[in-house]
Protein backbone atom coordinates (compact mmCIF):
# COMPACT_ATOMS: atom_id res chain seq x y z
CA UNK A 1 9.70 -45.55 60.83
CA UNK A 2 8.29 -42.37 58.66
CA UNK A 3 9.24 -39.03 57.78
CA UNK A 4 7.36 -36.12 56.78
CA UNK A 5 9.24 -32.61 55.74
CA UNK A 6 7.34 -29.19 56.13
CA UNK A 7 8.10 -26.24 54.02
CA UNK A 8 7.19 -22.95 55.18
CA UNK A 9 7.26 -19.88 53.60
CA UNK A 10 4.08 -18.13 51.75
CA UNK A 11 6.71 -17.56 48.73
CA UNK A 12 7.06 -21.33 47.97
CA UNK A 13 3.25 -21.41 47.55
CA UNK A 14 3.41 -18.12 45.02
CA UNK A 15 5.23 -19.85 43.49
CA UNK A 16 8.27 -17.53 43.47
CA UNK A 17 11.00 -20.10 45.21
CA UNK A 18 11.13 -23.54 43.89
CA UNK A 19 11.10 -25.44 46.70
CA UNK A 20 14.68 -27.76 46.41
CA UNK A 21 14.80 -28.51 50.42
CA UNK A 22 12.53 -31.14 50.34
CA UNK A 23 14.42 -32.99 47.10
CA UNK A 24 17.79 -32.66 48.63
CA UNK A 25 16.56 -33.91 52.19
CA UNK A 26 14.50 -36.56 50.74
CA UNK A 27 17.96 -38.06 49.27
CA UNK A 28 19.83 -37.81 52.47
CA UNK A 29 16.98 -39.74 54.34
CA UNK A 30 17.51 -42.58 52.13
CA UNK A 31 21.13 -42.71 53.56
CA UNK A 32 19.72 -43.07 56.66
CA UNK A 33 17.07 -45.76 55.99
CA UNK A 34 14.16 -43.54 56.72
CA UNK A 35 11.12 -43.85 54.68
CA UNK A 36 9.96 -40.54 53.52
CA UNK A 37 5.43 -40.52 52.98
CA UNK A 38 4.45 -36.80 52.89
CA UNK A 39 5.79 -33.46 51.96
CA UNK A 40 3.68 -30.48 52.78
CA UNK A 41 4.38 -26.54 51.83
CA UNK A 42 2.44 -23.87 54.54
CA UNK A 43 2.14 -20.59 53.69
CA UNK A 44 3.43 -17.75 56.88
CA UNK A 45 0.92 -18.24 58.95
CA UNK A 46 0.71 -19.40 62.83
CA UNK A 47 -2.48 -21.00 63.32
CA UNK A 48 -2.13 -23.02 59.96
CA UNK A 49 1.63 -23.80 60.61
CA UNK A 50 0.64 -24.92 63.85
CA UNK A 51 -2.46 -26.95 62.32
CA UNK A 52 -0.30 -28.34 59.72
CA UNK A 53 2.80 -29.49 62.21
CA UNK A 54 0.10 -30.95 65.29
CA UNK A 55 -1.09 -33.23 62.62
CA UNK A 56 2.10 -34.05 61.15
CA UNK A 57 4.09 -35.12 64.61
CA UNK A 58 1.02 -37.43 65.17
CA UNK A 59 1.41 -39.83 62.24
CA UNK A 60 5.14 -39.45 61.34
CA UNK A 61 7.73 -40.72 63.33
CA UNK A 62 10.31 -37.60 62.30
CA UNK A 63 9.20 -34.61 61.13
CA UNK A 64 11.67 -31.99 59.53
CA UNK A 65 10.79 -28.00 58.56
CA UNK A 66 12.18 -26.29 56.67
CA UNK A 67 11.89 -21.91 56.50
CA UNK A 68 10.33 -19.14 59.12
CA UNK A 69 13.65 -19.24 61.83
CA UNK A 70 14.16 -15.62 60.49
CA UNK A 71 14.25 -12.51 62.63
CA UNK A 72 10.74 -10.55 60.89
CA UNK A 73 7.34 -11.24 62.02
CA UNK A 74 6.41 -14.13 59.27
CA UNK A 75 8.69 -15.94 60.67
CA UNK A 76 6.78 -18.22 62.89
CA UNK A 77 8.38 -21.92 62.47
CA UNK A 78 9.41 -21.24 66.48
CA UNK A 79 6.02 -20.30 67.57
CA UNK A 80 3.90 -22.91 65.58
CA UNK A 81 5.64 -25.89 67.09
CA UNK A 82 5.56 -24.19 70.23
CA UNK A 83 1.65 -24.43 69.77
CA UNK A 84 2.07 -27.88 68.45
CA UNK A 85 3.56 -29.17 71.03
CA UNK A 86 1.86 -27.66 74.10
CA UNK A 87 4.71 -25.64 75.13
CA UNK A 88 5.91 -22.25 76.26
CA UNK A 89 8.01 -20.18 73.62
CA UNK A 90 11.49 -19.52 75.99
CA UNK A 91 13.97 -16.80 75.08
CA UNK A 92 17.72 -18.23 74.97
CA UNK A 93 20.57 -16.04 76.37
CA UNK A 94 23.41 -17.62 75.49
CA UNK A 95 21.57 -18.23 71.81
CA UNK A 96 21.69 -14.50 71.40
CA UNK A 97 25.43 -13.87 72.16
CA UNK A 98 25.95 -16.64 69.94
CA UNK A 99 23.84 -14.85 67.50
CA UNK A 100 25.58 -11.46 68.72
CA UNK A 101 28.92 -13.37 68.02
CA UNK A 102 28.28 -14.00 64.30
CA UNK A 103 27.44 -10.50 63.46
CA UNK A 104 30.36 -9.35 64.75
CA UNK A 105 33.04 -11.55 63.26
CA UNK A 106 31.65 -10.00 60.11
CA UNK A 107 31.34 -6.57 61.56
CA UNK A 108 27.47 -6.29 60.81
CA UNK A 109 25.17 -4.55 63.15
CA UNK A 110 22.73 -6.66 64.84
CA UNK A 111 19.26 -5.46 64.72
CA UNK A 112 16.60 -5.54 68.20
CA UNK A 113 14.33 -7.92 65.59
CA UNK A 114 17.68 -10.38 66.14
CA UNK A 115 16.66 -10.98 69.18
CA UNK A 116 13.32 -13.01 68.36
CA UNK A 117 15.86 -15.93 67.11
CA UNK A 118 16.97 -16.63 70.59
CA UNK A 119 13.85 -18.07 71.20
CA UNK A 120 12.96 -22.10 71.34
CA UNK A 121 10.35 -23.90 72.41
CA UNK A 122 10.65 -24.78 76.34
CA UNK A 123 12.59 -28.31 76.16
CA UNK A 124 13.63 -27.93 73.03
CA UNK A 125 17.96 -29.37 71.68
CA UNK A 126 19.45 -26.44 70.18
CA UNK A 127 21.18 -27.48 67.14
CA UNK A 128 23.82 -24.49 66.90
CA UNK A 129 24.31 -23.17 63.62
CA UNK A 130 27.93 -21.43 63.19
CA UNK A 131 26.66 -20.35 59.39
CA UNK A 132 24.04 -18.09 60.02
CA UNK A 133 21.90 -16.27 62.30
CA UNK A 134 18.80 -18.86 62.68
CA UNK A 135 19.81 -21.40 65.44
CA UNK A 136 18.04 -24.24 65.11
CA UNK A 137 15.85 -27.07 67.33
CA UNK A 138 14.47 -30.27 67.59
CA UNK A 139 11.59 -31.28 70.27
CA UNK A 140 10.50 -34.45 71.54
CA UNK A 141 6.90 -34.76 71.69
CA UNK A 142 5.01 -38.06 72.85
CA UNK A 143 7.96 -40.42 71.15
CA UNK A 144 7.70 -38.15 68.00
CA UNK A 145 10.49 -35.27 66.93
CA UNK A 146 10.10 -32.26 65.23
CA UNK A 147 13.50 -31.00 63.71
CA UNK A 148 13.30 -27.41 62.78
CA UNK A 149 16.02 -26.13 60.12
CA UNK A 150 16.82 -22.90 57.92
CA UNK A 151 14.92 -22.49 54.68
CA UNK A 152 18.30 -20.96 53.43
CA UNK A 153 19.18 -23.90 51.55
CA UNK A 154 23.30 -23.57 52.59
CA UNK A 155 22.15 -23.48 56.30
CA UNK A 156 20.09 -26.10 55.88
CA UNK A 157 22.54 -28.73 54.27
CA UNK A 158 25.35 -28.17 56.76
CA UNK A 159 22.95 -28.51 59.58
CA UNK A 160 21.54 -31.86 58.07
CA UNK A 161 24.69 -33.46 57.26
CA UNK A 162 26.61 -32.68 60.64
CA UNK A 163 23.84 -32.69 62.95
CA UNK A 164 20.37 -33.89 61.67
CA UNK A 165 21.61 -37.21 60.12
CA UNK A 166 23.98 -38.68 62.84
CA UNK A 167 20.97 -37.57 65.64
CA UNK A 168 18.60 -39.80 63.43
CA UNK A 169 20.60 -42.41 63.29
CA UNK A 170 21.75 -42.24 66.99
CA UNK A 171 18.30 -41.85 68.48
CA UNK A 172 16.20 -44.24 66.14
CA UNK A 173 18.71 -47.23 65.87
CA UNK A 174 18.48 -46.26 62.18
CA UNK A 175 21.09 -49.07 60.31
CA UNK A 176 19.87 -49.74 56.42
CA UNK A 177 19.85 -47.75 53.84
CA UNK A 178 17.66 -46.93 50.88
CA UNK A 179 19.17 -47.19 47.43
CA UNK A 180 17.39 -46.69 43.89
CA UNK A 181 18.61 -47.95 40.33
CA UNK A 182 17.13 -45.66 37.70
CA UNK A 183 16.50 -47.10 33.84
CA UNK A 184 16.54 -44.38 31.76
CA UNK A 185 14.26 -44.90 28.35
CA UNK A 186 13.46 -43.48 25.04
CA UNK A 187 11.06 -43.20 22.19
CA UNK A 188 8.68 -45.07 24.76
CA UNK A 189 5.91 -43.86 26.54
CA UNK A 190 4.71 -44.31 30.61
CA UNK A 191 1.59 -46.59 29.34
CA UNK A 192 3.52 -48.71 27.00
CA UNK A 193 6.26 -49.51 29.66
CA UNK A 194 3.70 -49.66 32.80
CA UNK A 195 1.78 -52.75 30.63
CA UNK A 196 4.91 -54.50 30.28
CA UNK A 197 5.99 -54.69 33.66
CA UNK A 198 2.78 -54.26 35.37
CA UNK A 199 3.56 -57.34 37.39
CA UNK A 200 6.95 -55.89 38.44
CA UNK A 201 5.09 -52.39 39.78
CA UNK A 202 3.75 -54.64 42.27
CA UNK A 203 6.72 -55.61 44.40
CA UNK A 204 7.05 -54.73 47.87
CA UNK A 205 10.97 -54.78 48.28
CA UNK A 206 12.40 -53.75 45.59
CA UNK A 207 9.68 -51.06 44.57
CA UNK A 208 9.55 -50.56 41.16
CA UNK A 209 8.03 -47.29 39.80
CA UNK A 210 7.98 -44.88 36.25
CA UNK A 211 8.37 -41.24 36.23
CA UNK A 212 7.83 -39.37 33.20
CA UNK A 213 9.61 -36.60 31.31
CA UNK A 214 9.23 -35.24 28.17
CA UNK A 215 10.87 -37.44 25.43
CA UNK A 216 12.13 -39.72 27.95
CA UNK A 217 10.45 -42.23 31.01
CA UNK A 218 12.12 -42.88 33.76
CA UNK A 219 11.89 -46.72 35.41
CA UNK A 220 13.15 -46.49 39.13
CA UNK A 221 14.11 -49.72 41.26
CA UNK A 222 13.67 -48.71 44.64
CA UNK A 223 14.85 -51.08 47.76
CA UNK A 224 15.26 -50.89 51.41
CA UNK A 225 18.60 -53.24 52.64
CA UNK A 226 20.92 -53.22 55.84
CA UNK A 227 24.08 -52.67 53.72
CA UNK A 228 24.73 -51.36 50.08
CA UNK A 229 25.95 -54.80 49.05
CA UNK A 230 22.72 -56.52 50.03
CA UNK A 231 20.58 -53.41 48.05
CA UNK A 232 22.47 -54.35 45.35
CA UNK A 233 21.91 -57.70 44.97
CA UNK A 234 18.02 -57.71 45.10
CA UNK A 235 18.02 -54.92 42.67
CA UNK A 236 20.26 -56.88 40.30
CA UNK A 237 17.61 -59.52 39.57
CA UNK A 238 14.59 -57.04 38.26
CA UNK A 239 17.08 -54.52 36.46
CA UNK A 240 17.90 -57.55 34.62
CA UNK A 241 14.20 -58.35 34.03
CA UNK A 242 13.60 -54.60 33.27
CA UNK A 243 16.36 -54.50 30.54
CA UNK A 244 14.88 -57.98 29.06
CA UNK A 245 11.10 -56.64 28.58
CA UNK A 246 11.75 -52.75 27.77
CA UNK A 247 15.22 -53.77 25.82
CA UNK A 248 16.86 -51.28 23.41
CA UNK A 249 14.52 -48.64 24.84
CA UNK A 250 16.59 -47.92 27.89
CA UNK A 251 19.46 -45.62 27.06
CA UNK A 252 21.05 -45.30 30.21
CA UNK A 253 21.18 -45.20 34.16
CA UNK A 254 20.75 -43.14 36.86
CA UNK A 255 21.75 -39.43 35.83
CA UNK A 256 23.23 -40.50 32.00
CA UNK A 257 20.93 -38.30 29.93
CA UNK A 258 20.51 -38.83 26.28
CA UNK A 259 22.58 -36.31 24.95
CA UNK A 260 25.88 -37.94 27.82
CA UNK A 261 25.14 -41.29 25.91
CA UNK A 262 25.04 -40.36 22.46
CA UNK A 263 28.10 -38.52 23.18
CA UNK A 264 29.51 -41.80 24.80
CA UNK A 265 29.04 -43.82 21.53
CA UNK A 266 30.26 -41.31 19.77
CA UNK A 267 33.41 -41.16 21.08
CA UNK A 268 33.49 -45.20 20.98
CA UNK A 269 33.12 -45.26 17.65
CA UNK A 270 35.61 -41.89 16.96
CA UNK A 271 32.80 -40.39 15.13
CA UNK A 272 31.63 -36.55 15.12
CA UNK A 273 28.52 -35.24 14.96
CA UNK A 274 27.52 -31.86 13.49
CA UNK A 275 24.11 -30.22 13.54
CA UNK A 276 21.16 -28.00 12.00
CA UNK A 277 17.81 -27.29 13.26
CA UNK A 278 15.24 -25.03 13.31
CA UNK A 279 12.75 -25.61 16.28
CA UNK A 280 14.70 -25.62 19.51
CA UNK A 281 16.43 -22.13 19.83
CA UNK A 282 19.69 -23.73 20.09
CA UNK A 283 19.12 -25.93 23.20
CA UNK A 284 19.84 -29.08 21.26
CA UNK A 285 23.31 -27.70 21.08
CA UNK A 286 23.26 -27.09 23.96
CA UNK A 287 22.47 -30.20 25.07
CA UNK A 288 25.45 -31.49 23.00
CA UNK A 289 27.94 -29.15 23.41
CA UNK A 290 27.59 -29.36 27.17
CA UNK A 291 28.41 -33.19 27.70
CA UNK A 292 31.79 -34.00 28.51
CA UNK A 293 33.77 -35.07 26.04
CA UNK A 294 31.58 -32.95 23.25
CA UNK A 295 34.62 -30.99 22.43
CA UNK A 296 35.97 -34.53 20.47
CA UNK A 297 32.62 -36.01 19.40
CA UNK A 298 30.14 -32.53 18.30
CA UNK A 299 31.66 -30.92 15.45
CA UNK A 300 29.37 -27.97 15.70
CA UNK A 301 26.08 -26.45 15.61
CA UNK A 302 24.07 -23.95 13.24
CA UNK A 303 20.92 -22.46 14.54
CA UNK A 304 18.54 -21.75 11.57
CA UNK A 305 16.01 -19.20 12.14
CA UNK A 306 13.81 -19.26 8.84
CA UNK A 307 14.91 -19.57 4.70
CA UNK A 308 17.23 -16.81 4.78
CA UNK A 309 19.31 -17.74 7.43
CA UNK A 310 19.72 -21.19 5.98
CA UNK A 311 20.40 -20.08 2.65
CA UNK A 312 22.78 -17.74 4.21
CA UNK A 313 24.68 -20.11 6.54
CA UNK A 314 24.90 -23.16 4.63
CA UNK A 315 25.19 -24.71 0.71
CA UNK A 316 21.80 -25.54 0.62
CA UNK A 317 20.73 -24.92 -3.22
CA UNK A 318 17.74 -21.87 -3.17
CA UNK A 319 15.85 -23.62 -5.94
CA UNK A 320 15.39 -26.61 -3.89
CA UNK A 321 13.83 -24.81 -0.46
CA UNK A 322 12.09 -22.80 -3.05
CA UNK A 323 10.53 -25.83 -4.70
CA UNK A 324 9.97 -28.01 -1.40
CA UNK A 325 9.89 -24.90 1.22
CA UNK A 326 11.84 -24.43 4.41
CA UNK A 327 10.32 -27.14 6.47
CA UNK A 328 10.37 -29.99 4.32
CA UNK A 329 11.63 -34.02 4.25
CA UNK A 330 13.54 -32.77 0.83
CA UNK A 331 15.25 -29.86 2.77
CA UNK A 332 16.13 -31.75 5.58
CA UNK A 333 17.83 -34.16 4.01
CA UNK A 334 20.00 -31.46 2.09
CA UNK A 335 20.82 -29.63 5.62
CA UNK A 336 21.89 -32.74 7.44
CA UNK A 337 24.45 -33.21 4.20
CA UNK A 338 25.40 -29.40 4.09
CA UNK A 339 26.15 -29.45 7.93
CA UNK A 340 28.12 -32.47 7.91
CA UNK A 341 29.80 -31.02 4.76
CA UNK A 342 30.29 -27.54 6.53
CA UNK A 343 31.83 -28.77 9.70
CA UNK A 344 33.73 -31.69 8.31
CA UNK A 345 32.00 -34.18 10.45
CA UNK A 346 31.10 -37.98 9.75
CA UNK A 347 27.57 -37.54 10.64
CA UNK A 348 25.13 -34.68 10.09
CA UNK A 349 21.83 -34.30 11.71
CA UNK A 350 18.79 -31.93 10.86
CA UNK A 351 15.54 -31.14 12.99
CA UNK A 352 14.04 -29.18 10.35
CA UNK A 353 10.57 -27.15 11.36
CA UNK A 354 8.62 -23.57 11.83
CA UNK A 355 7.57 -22.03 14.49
CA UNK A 356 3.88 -23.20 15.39
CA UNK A 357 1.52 -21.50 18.00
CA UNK A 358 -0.23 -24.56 18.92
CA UNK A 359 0.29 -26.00 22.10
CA UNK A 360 2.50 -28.93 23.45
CA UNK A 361 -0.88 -30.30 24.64
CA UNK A 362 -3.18 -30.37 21.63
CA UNK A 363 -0.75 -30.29 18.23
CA UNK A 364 -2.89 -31.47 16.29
CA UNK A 365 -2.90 -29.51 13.44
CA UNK A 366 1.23 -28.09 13.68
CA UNK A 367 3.20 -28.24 11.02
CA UNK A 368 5.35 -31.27 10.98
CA UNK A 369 9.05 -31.82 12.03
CA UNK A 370 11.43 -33.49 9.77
CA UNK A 371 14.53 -35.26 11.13
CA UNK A 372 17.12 -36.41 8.39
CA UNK A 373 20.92 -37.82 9.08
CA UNK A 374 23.39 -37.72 6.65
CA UNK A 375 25.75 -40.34 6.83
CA UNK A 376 28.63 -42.06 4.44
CA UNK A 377 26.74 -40.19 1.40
CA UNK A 378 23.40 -41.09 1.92
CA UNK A 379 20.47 -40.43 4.38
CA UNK A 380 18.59 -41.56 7.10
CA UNK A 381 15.39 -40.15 7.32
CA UNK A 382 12.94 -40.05 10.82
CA UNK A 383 9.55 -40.41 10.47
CA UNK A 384 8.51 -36.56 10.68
CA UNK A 385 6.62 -35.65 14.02
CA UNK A 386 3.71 -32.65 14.52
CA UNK A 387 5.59 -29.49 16.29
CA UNK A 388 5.37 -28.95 19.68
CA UNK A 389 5.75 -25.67 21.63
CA UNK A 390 7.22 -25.16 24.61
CA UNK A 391 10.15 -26.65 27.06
CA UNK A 392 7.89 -29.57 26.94
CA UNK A 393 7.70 -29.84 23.26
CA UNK A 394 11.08 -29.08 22.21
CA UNK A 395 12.07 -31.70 24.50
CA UNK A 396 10.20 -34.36 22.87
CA UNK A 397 11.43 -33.19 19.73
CA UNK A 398 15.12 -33.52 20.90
CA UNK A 399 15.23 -36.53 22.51
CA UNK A 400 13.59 -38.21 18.94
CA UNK A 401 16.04 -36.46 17.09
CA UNK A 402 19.13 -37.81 19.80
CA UNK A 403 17.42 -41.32 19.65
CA UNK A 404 17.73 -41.47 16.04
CA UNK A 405 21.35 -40.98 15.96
CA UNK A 406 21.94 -43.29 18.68
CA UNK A 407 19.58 -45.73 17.57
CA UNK A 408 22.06 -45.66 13.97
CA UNK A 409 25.27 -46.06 16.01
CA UNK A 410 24.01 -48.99 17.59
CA UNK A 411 23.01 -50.47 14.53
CA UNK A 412 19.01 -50.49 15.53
CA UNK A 413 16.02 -50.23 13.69
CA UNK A 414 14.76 -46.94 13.59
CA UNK A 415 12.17 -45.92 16.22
């Protein structure tokens, strides 16, 4: 059994909505036990909708849209499976008093251009939708089904959870599930980890698979089981292999970010961290101060844009950034003791930079990126990195920094 989702809308391929459909309903299949192989995006028009969908029902099993039940002319989702499917396009009385129904219990006028949503596909199960105006459908074609939904991503999720899912399940026999175990790494790269568990990336069931992200890679145990007890015990095995070959690299599991398990040990330990940087407009306090529990383990944050501002926020002596200049090893280490000083906190970190035009993709050539922690009088220094621009960059940048303070707590050699 496969499934295949279709997004339609010419503004997902513009590039001005992010399409999120596809990510959410690609979770829920997994609940189901349905594989999910493609995921295609069609801009608003018919014969291309209709090209893309006559395909699709052929070689998946299930096919879900998402997008183009509204009531103006680019929306064609109706139509195009019409064509798809060799059918007539019917118009639905009792679909428009519904329709006619939900504009009045919120006493808005209903347009004529309303009336094009009371139309299905001959044949086709109306899936009613009491949350907006764009009732949906699913057709049977040739042991296939194509399950048309809202691109309004609200509409869509209530639809899929009280209608979609139980159908699938009902009318496919669908009984397993599909669970995934996510290791969450650090200060290790995709090629590093994929030659030490190359062997692993060739399983069948459980799949094993890396994702990367900057400053981070992800390592994702994948498994298809009738019951979550039995998913769990064949991912148990190669987690435990994962964690023995990648070993103090992975951080943390599933959604944990960096930032959730630095705050974690910090609160073990009943330590509090306190912070200066340079580079990363503030988003590595934001990373921090955002976690739960920050409000007991970050002590603060100072945001240092260029020598005046540090001279002007914290005790950092003038002669010194005059001798060594702002981004320095010799001024970080003096910020990551004045902002530990300043907030009262037991540890002190810096990220200590300038601004750099060159790219996250070629840096060769940026200035470089000291990292110093301060930390029962003396410090800890990183081994300085080239700047990076970009979301890209400063996330490198602030998962090394966050890895060097965890690495500390946990008594590690530094990375």
């Amino acid at each position: 059994m496969q499934a295949e989702i279709v997004t339609i809308g010419t503004e997902l391929l513009l590039g001005e909505i992010v399409d999120t459909n596809s990510a959410w309903i690609a979770q829920q299949l997994t609940t189901i036990g349905l594989n999910l192989y493609y995921t295609t995006t069609v801009g608003d028009n018919l014969q291309r909708i209709s090209e893309v969908l006559r395909y699709s029902v052929q070689r998946s099993d299930v096919v879900i849209t998402t997008g183009g039940l509204g009531p103006t002319v680019d929306d064609m989702t109706r139509e195009a499976v019409a064509a798809a499917t060799d059918r007539e396009l019917v118009f639905d009385e009792e679909l428009l008093q519904e329709i006619a129904c939900f504009f009045a219990r919120r006493n808005y006028p209903m347009t004529q251009n309303n009336r094009k949503q009371a139309c299905r596909p001959a044949g086709a199960r109306v899936i009613h939708n009491p949350v907006g105006t764009a009732p949906s459908f699913a057709v049977e074609h040739n042991g296939h089904v194509i399950i048309s939904l809202p691109g309004v991503p609200f509409e869509m999720k209530y639809l899929m959870e009280r209608e979609v899912l139980p159908h699938l399940r009902e009318r496919f026999g669908l009984r397993g599930i599909i669970k995934s175990r996510t290791l969450r790494t650090c200060g290790i790269g995709e090629s590093m980890i994929g030659s030490r568990i190359d062997d692993l990336m060739r399983l069948s069931n459980p799949t094993v698979g890396t994702a990367a992200h900057p400053g981070q890679t992800d390592v994702r145990v994948t498994v298809k089981a009738e019951s979550i007890a039995e998913a769990d015990a064949l991912i148990a095995p190669v987690e435990q292999e994962l964690r023995a070959r990648l070993g103090d690299y992975v951080y943390g599991v599933d959604q944990e970010t960096l930032s959730d398990a630095l705050t974690r040990l910090l609160l073990e330990r009943g330590l509090r961290l306190a912070l200066a940087e340079t580079v990363t407009h503030g988003e590595l306090s934001r990373w921090l101060s955002e976690t739960r529990g920050a409000e007991r383990a970050f002590a603060g944050g100072t945001t240092l844009v260029g020598e005046d501002a540090l001279l002007g926020s914290l005790d950092v002596p003038a002669g010194l950034v005059g001798q060594y200049g702002l981004a320095s090893q010799e001024t970080a280490d003096a910020v990551a003791e004045a902002v530990r000083r300043a907030h009262k906190a037991d540890l002190g970190l810096a990220v200590i930079g300038v601004e750099t035009s060159v790219s996250t993709e070629a840096p060769e050539g940026a200035p470089p990126v000291y990292f110093s922690l301060a930390v029962d009088g003396h410090i800890i220094r990183g081994e300085p990195r080239q700047g990076r621009t970009g979301v890209s960059g400063r996330g490198w940048l602030m998962h090394l920094a966050l890895d060097m303070v965890r690495r500390h707590l946990l008594g590690l050699q530094a990375n």
